[in-house]
Protein backbone atom coordinates (compact mmCIF):
# COMPACT_ATOMS: atom_id res chain seq x y z
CA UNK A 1 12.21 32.90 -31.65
CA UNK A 2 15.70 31.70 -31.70
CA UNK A 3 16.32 27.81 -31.19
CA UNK A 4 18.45 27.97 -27.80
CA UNK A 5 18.33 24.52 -26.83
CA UNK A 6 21.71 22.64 -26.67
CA UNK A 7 21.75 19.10 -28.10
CA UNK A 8 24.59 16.58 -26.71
CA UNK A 9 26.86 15.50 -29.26
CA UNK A 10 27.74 11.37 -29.72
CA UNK A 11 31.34 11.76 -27.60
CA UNK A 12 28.89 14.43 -25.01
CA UNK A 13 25.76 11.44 -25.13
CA UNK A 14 28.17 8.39 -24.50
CA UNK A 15 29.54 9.70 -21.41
CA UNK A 16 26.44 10.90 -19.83
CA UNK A 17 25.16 7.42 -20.84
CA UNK A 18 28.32 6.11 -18.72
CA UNK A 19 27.98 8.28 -15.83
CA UNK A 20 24.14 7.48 -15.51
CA UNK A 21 25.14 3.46 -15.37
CA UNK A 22 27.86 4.39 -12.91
CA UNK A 23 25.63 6.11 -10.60
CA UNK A 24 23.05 3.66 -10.81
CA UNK A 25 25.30 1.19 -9.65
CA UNK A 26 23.66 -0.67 -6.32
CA UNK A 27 21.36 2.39 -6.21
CA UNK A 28 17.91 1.17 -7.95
CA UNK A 29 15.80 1.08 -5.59
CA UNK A 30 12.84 -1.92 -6.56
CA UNK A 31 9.53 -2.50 -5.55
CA UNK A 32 7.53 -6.20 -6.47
CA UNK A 33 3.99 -5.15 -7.17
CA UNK A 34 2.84 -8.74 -6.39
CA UNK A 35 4.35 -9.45 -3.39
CA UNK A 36 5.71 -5.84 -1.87
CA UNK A 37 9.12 -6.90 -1.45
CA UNK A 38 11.83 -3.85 -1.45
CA UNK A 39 15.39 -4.15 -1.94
CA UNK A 40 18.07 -2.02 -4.07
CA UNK A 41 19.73 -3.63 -7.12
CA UNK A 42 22.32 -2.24 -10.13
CA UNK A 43 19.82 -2.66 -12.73
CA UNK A 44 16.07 -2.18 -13.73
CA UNK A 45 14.11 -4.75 -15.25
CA UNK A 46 14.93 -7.58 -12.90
CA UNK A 47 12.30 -9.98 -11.29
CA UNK A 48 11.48 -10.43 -7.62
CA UNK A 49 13.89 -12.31 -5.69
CA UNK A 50 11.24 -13.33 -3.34
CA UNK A 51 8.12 -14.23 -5.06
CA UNK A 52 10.19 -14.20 -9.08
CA UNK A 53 7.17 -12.07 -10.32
CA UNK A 54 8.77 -9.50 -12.85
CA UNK A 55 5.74 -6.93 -11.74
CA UNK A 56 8.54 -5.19 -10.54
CA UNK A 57 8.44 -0.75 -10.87
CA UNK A 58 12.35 0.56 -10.32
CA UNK A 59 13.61 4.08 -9.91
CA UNK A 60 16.96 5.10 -9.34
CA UNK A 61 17.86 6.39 -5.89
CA UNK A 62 19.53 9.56 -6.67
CA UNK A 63 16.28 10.77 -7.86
CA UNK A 64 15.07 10.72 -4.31
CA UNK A 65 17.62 14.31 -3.69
């Protein structure tokens, strides 16, 4: 069976890496597990900015389409 899948070249890679950090600008939407505080942010990873616990789950609001 032929092998039809299409891999993304570096130049192809680095600018859907770009356009994925563009998109996710202001549009992660965060959840604190400790605490339940929502809010939207530009990046994952970040702590709670109302209890600082980083039990924090992300996920990027265009996923929500």
């Amino acid at each position: 069976m032929p092998d039809d899948t299409k891999h993304l070249t570096s130049d192809e890679l680095g600018i859907w890496r770009t356009e994925i950090k563009r998109i996710n600008q202001n549009n992660i939407f965060c959840h604190c597990r400790n605490c339940n505080y929502e809010w939207v942010d530009s990046v994952e990873g970040v702590f709670c900015p109302k209890c600082h616990s980083h039990q924090v789950e992300s996920i990027s609001c265009w996923q929500f389409r």
